[in-house]
N, C-alpha and C. Protein backbone atom coordinates (compact mmCIF):
# COMPACT_ATOMS: atom_id res chain seq x y z
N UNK A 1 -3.10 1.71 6.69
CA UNK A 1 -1.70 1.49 7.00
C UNK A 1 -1.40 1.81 8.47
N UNK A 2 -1.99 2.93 9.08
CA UNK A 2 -1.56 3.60 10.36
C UNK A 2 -2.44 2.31 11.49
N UNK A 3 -3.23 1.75 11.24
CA UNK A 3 -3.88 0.47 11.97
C UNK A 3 -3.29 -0.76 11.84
N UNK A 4 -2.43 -0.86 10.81
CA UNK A 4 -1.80 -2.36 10.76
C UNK A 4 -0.69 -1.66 11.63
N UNK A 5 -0.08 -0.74 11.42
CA UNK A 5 1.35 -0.13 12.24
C UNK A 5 0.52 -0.52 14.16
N UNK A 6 -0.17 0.60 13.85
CA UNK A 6 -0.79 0.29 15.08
C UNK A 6 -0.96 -1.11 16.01
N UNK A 7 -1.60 -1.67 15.52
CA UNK A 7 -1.85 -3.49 16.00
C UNK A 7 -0.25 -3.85 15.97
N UNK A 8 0.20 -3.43 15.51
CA UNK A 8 1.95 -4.23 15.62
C UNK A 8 2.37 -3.56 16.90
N UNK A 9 2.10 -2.40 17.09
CA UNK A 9 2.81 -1.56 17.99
C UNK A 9 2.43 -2.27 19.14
N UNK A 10 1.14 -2.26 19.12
CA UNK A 10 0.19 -2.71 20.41
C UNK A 10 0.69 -4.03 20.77
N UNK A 11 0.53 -5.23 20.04
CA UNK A 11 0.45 -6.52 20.39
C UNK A 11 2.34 -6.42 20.71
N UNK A 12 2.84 -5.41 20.23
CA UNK A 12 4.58 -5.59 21.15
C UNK A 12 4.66 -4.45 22.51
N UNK A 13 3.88 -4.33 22.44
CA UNK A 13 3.45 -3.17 23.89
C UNK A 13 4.35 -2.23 23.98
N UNK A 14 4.11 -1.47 22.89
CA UNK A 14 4.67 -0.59 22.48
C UNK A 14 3.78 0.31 22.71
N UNK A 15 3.36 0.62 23.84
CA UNK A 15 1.86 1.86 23.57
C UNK A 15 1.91 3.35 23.44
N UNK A 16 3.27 4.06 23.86
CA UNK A 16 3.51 4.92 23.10
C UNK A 16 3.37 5.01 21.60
N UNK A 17 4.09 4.13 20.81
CA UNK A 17 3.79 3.90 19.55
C UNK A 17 2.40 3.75 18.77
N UNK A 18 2.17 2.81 19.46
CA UNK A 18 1.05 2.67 18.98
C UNK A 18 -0.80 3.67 19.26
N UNK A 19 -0.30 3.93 20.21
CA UNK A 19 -1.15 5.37 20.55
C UNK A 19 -0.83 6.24 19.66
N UNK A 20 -0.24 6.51 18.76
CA UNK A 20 0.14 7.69 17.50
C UNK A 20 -0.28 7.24 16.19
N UNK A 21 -0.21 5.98 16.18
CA UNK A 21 -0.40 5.08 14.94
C UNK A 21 -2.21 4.91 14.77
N UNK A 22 -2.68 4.44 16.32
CA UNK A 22 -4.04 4.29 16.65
C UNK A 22 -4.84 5.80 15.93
N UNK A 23 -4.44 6.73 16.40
CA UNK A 23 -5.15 8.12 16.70
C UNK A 23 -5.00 8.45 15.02
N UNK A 24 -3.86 8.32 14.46
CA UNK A 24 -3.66 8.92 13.19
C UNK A 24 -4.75 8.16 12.11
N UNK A 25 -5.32 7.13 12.83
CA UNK A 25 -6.15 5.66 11.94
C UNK A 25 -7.59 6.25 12.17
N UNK A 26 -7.71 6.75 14.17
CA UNK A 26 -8.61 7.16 13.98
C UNK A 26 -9.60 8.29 13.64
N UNK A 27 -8.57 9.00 13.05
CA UNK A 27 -8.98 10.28 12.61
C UNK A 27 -9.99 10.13 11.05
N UNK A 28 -9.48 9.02 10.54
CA UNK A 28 -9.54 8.63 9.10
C UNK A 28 -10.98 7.26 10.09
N UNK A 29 -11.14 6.90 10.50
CA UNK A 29 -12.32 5.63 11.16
C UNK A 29 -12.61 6.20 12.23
N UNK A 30 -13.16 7.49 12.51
CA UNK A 30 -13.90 7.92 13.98
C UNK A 30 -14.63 6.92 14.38
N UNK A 31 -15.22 5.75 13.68
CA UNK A 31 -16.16 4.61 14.46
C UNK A 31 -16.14 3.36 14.64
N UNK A 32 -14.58 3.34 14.25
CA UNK A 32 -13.98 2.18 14.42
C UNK A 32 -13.83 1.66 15.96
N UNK A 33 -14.60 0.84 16.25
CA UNK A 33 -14.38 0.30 17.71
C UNK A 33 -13.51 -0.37 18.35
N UNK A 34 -12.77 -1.41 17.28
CA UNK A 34 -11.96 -2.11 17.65
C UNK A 34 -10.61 -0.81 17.80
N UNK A 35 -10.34 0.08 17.16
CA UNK A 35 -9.45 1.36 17.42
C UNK A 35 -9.56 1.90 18.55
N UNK A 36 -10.58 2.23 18.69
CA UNK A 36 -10.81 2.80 19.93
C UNK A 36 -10.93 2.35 21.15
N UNK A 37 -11.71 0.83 21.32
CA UNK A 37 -10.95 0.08 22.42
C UNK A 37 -9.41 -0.40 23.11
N UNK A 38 -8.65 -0.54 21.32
CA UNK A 38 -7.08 -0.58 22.17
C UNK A 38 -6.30 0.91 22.40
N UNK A 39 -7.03 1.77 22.07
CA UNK A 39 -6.33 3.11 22.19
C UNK A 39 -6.80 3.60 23.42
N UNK A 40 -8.53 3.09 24.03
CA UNK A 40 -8.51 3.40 25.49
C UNK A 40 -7.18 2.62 26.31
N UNK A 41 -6.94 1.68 26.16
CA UNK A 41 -6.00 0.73 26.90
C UNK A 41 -4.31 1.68 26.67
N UNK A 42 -3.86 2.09 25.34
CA UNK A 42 -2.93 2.76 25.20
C UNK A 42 -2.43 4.33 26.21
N UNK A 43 -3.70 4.96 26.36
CA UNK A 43 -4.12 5.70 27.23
C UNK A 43 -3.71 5.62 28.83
N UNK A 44 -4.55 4.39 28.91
CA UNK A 44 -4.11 4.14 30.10
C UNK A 44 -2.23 3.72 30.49
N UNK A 45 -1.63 3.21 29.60
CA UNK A 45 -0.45 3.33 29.56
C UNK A 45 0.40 4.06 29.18
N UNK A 46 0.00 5.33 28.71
CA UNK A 46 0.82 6.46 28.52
C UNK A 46 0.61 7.61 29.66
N UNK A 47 -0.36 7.52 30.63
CA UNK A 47 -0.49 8.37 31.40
C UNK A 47 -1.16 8.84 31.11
N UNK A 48 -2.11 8.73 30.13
CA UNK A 48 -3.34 10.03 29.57
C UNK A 48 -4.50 9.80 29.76
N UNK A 49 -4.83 9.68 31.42
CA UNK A 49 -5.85 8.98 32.16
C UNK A 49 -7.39 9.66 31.90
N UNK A 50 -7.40 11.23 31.61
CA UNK A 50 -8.59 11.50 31.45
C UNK A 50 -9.07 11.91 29.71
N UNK A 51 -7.91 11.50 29.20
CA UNK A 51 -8.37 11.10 27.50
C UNK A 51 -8.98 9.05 27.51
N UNK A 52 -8.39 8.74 28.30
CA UNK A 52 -8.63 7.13 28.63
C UNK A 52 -9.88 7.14 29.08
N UNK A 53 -10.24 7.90 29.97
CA UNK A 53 -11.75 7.88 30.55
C UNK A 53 -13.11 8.61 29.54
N UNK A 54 -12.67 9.26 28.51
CA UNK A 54 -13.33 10.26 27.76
C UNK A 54 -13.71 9.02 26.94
N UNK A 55 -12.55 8.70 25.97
CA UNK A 55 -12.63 7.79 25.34
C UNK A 55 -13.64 6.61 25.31
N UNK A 56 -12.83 5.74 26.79
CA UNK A 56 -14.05 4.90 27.49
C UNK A 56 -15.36 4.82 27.49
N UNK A 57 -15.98 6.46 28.02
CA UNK A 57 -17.09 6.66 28.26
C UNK A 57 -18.16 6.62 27.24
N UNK A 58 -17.08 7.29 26.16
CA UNK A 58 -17.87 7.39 24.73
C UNK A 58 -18.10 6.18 24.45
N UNK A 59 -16.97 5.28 24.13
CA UNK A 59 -17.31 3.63 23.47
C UNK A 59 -18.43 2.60 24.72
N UNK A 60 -18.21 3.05 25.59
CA UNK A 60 -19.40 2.71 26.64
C UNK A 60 -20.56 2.86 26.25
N UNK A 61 -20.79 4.15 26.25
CA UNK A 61 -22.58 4.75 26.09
C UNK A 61 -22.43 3.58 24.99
N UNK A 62 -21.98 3.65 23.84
CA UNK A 62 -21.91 3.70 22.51
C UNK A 62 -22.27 1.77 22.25
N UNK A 63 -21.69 1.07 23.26
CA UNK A 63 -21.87 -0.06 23.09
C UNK A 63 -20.95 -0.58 24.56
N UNK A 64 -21.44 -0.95 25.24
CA UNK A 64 -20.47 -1.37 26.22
C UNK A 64 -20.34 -2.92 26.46
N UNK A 65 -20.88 -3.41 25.93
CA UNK A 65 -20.28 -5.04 25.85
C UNK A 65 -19.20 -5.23 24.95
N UNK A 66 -18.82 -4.44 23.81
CA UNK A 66 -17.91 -4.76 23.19
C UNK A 66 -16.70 -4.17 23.62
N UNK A 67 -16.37 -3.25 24.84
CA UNK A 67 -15.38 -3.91 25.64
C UNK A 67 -15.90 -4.93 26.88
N UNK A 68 -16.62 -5.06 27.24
CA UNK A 68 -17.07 -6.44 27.93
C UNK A 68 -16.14 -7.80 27.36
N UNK A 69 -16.65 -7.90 26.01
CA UNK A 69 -16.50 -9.13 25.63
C UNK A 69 -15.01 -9.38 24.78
N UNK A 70 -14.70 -8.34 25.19
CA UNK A 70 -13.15 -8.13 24.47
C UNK A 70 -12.33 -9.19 25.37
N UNK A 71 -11.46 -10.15 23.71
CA UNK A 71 -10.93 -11.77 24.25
C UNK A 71 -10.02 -11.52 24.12
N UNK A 72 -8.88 -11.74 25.81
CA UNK A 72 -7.26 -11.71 25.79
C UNK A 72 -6.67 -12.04 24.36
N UNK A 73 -7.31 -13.57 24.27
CA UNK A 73 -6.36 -13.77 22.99
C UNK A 73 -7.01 -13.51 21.63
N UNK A 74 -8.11 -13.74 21.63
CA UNK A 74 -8.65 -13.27 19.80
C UNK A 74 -8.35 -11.57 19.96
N UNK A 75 -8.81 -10.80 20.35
CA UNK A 75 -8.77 -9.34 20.72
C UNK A 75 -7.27 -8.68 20.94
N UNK A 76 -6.19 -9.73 20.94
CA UNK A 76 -4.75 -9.06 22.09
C UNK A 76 -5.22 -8.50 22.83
N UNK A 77 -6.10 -8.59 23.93
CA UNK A 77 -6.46 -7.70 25.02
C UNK A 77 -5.54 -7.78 25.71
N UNK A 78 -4.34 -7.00 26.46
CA UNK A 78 -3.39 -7.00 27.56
C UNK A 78 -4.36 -7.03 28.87
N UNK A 79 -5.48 -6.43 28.83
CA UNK A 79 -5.56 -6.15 30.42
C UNK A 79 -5.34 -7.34 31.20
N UNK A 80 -5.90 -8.04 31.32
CA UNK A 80 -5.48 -9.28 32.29
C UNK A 80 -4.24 -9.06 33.08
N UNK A 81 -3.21 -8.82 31.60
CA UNK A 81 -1.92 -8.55 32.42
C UNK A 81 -1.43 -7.28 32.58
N UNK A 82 -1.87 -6.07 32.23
CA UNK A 82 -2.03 -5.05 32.75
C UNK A 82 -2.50 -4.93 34.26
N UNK A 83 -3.31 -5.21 34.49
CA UNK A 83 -4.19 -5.31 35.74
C UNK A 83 -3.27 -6.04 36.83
N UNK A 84 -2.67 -7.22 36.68
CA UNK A 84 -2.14 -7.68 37.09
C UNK A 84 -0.54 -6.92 37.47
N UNK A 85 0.41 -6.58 36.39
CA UNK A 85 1.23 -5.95 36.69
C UNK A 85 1.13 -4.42 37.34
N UNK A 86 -0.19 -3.87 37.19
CA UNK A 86 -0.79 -2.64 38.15
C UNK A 86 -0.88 -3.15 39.61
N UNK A 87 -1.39 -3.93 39.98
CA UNK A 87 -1.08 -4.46 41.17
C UNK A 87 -0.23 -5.12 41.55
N UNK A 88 0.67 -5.39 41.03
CA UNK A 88 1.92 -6.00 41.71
C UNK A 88 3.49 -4.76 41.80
N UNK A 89 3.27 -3.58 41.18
CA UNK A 89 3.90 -2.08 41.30
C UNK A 89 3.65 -1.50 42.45
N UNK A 90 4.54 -0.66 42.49
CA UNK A 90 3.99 0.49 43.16
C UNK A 90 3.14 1.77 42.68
N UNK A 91 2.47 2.20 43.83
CA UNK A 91 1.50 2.92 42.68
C UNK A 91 2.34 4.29 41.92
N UNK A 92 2.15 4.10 40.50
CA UNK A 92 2.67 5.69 40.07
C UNK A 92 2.06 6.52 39.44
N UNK A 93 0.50 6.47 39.88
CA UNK A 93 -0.45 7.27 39.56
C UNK A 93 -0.86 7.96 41.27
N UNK A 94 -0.97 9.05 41.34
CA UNK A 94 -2.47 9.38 42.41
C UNK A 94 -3.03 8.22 42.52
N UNK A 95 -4.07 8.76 43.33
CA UNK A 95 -5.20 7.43 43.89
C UNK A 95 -6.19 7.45 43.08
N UNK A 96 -7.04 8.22 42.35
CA UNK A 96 -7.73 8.81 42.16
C UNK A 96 -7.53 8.54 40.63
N UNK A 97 -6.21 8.43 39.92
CA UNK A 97 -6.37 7.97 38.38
C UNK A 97 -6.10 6.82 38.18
N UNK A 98 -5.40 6.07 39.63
CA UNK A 98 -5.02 4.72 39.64
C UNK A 98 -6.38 3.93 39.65
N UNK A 99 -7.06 4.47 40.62
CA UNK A 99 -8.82 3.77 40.51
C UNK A 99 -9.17 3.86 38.83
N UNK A 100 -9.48 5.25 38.50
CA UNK A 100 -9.67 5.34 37.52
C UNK A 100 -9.33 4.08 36.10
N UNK A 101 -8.32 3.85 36.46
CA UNK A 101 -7.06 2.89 35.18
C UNK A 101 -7.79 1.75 36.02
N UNK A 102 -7.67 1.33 36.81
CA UNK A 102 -7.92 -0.03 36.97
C UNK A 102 -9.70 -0.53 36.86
N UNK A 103 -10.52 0.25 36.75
CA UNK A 103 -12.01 0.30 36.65
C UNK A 103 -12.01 0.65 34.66
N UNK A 104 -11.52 0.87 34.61
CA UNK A 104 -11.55 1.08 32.67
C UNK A 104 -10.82 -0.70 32.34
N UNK A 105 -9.97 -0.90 32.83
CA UNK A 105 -9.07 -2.34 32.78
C UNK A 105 -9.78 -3.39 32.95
N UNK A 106 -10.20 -3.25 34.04
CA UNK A 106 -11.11 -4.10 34.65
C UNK A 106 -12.64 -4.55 33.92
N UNK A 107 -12.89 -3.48 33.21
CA UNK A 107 -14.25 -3.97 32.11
C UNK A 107 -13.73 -4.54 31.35
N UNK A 108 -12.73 -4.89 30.98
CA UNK A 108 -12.11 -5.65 29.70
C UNK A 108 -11.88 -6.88 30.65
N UNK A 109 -12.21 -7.18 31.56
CA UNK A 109 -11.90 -8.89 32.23
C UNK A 109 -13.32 -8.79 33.10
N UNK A 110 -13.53 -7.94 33.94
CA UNK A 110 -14.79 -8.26 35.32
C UNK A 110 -15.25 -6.85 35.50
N UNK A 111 -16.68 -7.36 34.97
CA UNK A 111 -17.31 -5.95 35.29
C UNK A 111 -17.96 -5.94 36.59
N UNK A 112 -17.67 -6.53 37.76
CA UNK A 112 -17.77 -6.57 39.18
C UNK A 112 -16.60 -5.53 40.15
N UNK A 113 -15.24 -5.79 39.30
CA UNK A 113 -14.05 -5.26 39.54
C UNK A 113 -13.86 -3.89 39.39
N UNK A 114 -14.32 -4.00 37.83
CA UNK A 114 -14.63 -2.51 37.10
C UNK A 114 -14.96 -1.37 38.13
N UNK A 115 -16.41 -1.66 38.18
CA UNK A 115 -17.51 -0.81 39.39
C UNK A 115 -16.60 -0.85 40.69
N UNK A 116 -16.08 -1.78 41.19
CA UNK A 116 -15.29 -1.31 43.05
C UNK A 116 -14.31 -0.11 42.35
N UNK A 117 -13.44 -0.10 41.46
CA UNK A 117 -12.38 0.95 40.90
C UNK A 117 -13.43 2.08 40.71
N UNK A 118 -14.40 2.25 39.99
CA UNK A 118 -14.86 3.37 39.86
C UNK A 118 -15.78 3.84 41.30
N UNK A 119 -15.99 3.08 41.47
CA UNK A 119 -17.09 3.24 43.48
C UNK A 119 -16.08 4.11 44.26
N UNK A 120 -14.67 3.21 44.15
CA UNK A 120 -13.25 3.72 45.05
C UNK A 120 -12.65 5.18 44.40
N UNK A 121 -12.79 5.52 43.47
CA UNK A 121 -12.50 6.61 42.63
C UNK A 121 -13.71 8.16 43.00
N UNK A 122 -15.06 7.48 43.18
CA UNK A 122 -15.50 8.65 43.21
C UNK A 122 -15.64 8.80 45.11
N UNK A 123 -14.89 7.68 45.69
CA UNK A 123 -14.81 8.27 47.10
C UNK A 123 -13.79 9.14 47.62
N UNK A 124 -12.82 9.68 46.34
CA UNK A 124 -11.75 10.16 46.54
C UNK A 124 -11.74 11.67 45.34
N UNK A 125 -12.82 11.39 44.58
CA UNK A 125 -13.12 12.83 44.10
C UNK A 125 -14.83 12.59 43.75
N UNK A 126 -15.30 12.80 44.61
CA UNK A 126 -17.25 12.64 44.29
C UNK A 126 -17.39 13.97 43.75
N UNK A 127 -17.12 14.95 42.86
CA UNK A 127 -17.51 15.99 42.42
C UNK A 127 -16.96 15.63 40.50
N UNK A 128 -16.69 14.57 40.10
CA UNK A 128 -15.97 14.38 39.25
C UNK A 128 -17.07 13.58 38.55
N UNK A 129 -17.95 14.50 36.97
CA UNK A 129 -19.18 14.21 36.58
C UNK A 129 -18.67 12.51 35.35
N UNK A 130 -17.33 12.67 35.14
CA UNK A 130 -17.16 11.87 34.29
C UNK A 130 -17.21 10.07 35.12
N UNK A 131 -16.68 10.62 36.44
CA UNK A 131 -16.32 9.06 37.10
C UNK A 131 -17.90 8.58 37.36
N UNK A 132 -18.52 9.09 37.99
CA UNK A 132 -19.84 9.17 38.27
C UNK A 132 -20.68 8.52 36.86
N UNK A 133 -20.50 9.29 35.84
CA UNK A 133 -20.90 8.40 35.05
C UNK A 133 -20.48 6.92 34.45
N UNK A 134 -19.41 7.31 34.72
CA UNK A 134 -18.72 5.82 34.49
C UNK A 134 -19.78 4.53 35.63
N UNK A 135 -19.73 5.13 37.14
CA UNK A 135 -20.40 4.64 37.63
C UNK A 135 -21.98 3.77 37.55
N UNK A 136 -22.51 4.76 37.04
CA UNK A 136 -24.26 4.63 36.72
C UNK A 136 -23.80 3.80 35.62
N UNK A 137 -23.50 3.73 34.04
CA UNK A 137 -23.39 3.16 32.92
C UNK A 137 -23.35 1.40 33.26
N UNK A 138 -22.03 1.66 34.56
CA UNK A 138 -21.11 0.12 34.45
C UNK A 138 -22.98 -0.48 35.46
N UNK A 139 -22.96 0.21 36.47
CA UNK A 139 -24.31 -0.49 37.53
C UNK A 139 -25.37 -0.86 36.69
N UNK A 140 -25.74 0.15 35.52
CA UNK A 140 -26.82 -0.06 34.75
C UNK A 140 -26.85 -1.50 34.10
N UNK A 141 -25.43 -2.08 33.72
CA UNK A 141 -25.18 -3.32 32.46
C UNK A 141 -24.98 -4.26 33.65
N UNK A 142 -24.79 -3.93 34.64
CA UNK A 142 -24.53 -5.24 36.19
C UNK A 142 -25.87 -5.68 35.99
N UNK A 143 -26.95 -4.15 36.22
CA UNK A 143 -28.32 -4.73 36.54
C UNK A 143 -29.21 -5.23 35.55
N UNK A 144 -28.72 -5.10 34.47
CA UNK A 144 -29.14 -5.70 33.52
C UNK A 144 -28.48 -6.82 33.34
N UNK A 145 -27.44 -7.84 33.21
CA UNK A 145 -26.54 -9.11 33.16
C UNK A 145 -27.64 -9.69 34.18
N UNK A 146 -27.69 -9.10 35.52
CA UNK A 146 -28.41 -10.02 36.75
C UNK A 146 -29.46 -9.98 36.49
N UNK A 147 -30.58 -9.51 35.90
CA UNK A 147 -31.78 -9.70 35.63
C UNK A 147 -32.09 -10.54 34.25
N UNK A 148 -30.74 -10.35 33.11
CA UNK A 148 -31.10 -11.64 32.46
C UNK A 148 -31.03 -13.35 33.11
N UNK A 149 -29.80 -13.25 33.95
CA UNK A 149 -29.55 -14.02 34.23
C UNK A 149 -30.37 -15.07 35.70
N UNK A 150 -32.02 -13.86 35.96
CA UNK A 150 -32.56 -14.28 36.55
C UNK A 150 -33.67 -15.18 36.09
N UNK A 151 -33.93 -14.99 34.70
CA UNK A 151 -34.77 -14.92 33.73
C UNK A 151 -34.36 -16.77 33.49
């Protein structure tokens, strides 16, 4: 029930809402992916940038094409237009969680984009073990895409 609430909340961008609805679902589906991919995104729109990155990191290690391949429209993926309305604001994050948000966003459309947000993020805190990994993970699946794609 708290996942159908949820997906309603979400697909009306309601992400306060639905970040309560998500979390309460995933307490009851810790391995639910499709949960946990729109609740990283909820994250990022509630301001809860280093539960967004925790999150992330985990469903990363864990499988990282399946936010790769996450589809605007089969998926409701917002980022596209997330990303988009992030850059057309002013910034109301730091620099430093704004990189952050837009390199988590950005794997859900271009994982080229992704990596400059997280590259730009750890030039503004390089002591920060989580961005860093974010870093290596996203370079690792670049260098792997380009070597299939050399094949």
């Amino acid at each position: 029930m708290n996942e159908m609430l949820g997906n309603q909340y979400f697909m009306a961008r309601n992400y306060p809402a639905a970040e309560i609805e998500l979390e309460k679902s995933l307490e009851k589906f810790p391995a639910h992916k499709g949960i946990r991919r729109k609740l990283i995104v909820c994250y990022t729109q509630t301001g809860k940038v280093r539960n967004a990155l925790q999150a992330f990191l985990s469903l990363a290690k864990e499988d990282i094409d399946f936010i790769i391949n996450a589809d605007p429209i089969e998926d409701d993926c917002p980022c596209p237009e997330l990303v988009e309305k992030m850059n057309s604001l002013e910034p109301q994050l730091d620099s430093l969680d704004r990189e952050i948000v837009a390199g988590i966003l950005w794997l859900y459309c271009d994982i080229e984009k992704s990596l400059q947000h997280f590259d730009n993020a750890v030039k503004f805190n390089n002591d920060d073990p989580t961005v860093h990994a974010a870093v290596k993970l996203i370079s690792s699946k670049l260098k792997s895409i380009s070597s299939n794609q050399v094949l």
